[in-house]
C-alpha atoms as a PDB file:
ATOM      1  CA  UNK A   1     -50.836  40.647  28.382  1.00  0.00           C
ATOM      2  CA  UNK A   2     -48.096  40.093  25.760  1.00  0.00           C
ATOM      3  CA  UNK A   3     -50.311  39.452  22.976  1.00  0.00           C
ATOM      4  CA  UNK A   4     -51.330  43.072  23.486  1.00  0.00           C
ATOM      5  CA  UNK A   5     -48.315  44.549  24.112  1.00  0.00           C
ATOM      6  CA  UNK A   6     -46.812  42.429  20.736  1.00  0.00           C
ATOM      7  CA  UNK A   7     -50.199  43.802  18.983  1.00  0.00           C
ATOM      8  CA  UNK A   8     -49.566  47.628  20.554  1.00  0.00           C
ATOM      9  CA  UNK A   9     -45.900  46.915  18.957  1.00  0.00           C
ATOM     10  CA  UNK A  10     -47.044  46.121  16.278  1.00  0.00           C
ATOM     11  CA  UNK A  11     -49.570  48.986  15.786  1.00  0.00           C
ATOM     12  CA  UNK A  12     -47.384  51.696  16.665  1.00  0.00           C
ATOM     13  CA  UNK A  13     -44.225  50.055  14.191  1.00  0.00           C
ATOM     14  CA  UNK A  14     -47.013  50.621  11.170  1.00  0.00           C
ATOM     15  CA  UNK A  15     -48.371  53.463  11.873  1.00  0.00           C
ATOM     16  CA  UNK A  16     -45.595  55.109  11.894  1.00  0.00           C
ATOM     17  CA  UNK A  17     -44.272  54.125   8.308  1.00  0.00           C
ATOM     18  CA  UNK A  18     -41.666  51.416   9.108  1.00  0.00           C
ATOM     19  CA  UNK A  19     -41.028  48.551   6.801  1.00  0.00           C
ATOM     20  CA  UNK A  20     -38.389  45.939   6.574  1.00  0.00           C
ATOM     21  CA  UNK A  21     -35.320  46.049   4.670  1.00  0.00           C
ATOM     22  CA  UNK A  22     -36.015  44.780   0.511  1.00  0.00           C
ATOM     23  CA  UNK A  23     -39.889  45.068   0.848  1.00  0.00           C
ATOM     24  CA  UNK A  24     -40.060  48.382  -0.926  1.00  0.00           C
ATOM     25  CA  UNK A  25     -37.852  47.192  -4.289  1.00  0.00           C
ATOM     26  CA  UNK A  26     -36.236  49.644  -6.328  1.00  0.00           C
ATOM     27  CA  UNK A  27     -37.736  52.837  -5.997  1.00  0.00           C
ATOM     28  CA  UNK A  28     -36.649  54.449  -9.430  1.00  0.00           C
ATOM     29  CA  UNK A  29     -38.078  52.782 -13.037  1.00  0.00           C
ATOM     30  CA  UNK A  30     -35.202  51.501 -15.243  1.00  0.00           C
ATOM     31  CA  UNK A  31     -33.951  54.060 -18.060  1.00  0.00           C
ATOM     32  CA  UNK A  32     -34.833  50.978 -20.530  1.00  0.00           C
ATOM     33  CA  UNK A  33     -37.006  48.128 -20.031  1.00  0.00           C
ATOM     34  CA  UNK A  34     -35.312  45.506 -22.615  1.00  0.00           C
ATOM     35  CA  UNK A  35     -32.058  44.402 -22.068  1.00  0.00           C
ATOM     36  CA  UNK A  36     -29.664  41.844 -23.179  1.00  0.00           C
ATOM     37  CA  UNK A  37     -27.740  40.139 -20.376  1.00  0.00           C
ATOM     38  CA  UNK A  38     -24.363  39.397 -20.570  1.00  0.00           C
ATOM     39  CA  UNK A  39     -23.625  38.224 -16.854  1.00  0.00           C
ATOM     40  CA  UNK A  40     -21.486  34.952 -17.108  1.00  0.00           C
ATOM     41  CA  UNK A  41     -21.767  34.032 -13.737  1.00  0.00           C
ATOM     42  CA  UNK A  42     -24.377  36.260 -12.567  1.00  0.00           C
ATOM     43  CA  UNK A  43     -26.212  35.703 -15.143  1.00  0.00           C
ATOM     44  CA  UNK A  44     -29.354  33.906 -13.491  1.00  0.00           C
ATOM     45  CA  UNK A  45     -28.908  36.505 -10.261  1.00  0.00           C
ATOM     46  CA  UNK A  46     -28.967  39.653 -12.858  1.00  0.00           C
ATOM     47  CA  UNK A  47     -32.030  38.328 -14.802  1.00  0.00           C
ATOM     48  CA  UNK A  48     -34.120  37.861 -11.783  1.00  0.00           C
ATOM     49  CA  UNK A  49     -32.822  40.695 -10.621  1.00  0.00           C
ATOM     50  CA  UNK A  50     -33.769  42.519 -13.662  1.00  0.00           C
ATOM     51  CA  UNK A  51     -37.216  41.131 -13.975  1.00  0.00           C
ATOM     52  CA  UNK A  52     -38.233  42.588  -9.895  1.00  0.00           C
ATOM     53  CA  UNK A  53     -37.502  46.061 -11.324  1.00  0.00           C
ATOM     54  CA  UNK A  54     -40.070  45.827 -14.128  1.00  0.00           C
ATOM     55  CA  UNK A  55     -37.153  45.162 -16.788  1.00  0.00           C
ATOM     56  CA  UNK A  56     -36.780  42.681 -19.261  1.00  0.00           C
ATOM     57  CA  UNK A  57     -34.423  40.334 -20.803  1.00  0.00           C
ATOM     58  CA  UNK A  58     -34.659  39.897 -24.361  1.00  0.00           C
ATOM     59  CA  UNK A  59     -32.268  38.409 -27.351  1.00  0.00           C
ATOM     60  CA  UNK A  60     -29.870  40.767 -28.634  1.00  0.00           C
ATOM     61  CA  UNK A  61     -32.579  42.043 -31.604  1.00  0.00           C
ATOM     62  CA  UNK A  62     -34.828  43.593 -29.351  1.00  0.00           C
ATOM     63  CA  UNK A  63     -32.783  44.830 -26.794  1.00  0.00           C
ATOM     64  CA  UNK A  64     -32.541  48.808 -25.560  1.00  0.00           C
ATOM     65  CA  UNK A  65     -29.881  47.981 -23.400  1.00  0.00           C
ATOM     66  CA  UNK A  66     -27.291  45.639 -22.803  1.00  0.00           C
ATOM     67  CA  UNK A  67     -25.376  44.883 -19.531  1.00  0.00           C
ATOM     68  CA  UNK A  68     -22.095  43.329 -19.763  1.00  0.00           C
ATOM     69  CA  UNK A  69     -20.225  42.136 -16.489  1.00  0.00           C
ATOM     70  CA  UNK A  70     -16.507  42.669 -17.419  1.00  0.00           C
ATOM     71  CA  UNK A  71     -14.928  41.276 -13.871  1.00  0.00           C
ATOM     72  CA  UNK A  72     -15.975  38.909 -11.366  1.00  0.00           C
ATOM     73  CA  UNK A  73     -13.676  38.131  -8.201  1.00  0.00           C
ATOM     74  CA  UNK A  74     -14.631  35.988  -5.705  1.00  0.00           C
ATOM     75  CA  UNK A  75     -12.202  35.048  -2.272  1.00  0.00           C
ATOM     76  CA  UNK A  76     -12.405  33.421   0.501  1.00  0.00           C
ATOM     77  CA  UNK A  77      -9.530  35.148   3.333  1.00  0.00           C
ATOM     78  CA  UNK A  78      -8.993  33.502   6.628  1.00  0.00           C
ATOM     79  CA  UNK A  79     -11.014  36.144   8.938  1.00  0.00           C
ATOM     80  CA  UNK A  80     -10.043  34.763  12.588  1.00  0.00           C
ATOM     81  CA  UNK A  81      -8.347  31.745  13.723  1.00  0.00           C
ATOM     82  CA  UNK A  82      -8.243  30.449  17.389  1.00  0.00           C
ATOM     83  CA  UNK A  83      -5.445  30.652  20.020  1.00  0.00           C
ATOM     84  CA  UNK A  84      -4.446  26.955  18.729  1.00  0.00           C
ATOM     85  CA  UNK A  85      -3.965  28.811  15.316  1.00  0.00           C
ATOM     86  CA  UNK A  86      -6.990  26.960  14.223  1.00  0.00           C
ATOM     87  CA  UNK A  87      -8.850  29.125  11.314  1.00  0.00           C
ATOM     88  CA  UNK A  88     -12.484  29.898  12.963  1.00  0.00           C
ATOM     89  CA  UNK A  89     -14.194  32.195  10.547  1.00  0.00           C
ATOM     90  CA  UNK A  90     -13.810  32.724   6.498  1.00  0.00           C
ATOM     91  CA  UNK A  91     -14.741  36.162   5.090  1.00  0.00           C
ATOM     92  CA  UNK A  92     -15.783  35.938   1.782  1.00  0.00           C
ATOM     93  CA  UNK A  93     -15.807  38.763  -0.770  1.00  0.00           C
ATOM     94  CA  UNK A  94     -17.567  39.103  -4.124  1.00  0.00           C
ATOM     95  CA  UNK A  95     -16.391  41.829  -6.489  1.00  0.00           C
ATOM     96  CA  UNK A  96     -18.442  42.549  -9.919  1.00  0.00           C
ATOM     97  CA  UNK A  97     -17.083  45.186 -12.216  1.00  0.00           C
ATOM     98  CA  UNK A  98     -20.337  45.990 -14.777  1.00  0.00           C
ATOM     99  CA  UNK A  99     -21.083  48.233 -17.596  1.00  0.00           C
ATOM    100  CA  UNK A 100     -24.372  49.483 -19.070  1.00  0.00           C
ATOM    101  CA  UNK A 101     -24.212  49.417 -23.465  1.00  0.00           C
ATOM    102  CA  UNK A 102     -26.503  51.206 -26.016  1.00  0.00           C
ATOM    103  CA  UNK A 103     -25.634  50.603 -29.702  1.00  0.00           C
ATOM    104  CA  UNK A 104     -21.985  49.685 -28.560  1.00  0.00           C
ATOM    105  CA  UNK A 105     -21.249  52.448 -26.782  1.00  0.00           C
ATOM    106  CA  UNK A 106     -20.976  52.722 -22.618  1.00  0.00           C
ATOM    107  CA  UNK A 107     -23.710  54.100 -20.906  1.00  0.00           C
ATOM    108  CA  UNK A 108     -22.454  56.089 -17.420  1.00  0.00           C
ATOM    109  CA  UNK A 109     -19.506  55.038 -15.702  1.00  0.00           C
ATOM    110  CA  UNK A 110     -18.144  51.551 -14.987  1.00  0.00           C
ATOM    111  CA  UNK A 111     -19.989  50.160 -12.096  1.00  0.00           C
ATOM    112  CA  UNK A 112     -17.921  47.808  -9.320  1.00  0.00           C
ATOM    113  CA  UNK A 113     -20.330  46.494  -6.507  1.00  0.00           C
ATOM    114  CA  UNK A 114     -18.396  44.901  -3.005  1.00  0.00           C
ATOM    115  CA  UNK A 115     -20.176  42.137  -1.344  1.00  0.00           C
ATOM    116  CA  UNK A 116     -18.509  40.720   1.269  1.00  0.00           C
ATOM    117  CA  UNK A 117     -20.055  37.808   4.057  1.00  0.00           C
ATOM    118  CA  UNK A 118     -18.360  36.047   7.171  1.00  0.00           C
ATOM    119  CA  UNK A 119     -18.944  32.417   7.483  1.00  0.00           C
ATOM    120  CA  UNK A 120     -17.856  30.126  10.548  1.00  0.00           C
ATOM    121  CA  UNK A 121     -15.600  27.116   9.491  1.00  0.00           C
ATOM    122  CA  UNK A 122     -15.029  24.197  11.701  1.00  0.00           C
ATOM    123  CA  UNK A 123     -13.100  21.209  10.470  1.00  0.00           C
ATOM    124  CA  UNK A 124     -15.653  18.569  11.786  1.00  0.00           C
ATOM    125  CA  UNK A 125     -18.248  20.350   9.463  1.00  0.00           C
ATOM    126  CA  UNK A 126     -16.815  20.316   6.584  1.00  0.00           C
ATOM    127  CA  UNK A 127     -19.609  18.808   4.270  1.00  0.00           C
ATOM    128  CA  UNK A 128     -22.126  20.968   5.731  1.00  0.00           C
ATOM    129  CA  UNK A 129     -20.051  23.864   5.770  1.00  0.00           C
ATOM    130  CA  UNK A 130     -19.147  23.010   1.965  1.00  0.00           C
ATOM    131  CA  UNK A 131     -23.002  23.514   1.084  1.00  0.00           C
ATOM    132  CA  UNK A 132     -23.355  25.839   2.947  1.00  0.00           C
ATOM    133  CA  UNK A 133     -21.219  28.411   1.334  1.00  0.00           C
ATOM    134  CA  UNK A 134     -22.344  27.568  -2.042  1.00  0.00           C
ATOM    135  CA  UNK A 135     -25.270  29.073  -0.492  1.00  0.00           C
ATOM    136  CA  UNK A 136     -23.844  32.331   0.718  1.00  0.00           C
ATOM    137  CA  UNK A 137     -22.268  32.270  -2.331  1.00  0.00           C
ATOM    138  CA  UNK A 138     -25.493  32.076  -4.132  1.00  0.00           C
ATOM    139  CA  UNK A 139     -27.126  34.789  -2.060  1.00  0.00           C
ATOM    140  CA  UNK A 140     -23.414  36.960  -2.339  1.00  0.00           C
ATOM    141  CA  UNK A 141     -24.255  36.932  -6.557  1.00  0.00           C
ATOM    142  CA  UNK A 142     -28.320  37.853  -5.530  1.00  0.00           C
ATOM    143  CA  UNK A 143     -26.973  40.889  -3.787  1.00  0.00           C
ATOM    144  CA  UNK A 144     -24.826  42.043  -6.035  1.00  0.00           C
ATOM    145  CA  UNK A 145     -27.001  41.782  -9.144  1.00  0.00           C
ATOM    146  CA  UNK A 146     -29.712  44.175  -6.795  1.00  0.00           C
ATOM    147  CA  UNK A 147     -26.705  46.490  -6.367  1.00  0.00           C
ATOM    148  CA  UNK A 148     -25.911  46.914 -10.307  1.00  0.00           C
ATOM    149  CA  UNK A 149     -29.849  46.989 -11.148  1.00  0.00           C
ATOM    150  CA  UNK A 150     -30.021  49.805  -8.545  1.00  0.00           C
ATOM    151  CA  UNK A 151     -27.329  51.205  -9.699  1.00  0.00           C
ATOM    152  CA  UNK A 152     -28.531  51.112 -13.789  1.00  0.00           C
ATOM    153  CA  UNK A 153     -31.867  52.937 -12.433  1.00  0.00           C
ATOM    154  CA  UNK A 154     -29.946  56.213 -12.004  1.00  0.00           C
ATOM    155  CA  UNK A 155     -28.003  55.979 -15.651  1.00  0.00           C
ATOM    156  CA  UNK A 156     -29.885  58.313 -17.651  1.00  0.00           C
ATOM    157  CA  UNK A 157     -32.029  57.655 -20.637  1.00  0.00           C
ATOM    158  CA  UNK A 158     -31.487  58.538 -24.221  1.00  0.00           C
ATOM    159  CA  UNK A 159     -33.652  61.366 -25.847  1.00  0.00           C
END
């Protein structure tokens, strides 16, 4: 009986025209499809970032387009601590401040994309906890290079 209720589910939740959040990509094509990547420490998240919205990353000879991050901030704020004053949960923000460049001049406005995460912290954890927030750090940079590459798709393209 639950298999066909999960299959009924399952019918009705595609028939209808859901999908899950990140399986449609970017809906708008990039204004250029070369660019140079200046990222410094987004620079592997904007490339593959890049590359899922049909763009490319080329040398600075056969670029359209360049992309220059020009501020990154990352901190980690104590987000709750226990009645023994004990700190219980980190929030962790991620601030990129980005600008789009043809022929050395800016494209559009700056852009500044927010990414902020809570992680749990316990004091008998702390190797696991270490590696773990280099991974939510890791996915913090993946989110925010989707952001700007979302964000380039509405910067309009020269004539």
């Amino acid at each position: 009986m639950n298999k066909i209720l999960l299959s009924a589910a399952a019918l009705l939740l595609s028939a209808c025209g859901f999908h899950l959040k990140g399986t449609a990509g970017i809906s708008k094509p990039l204004p250029y499809q070369n660019w140079q990547v200046d990222g410094a420490g987004m620079q592997q998240a904007l490339e593959t970032a890049l590359r899922r919205a049909d763009g490319r990353v080329v040398g600075a000879a056969e670029a359209q387009a360049q992309l220059q991050i020009t501020g990154i901030e990352e901190r980690r704020d104590v987000y709750t601590i226990t009645r023994a004053a004990v700190i219980n949960e980190y929030l962790l923000t991620l601030r990129v401040q980005a600008q789009a460049v043809r022929r050395g001049e800016p494209i559009g406005e700056p852009m500044s994309v927010s990414v902020q995460r809570v992680m749990d912290y316990a004091d008998s954890e702390v190797l696991g906890k270490a590696e773990e927030g280099q991974t939510v750090w890791s996915e913090m940079r993946a989110d925010a290079a989707e952001q700007i590459v979302r964000r380039l798709t509405f910067i309009p393209a020269a004539k």
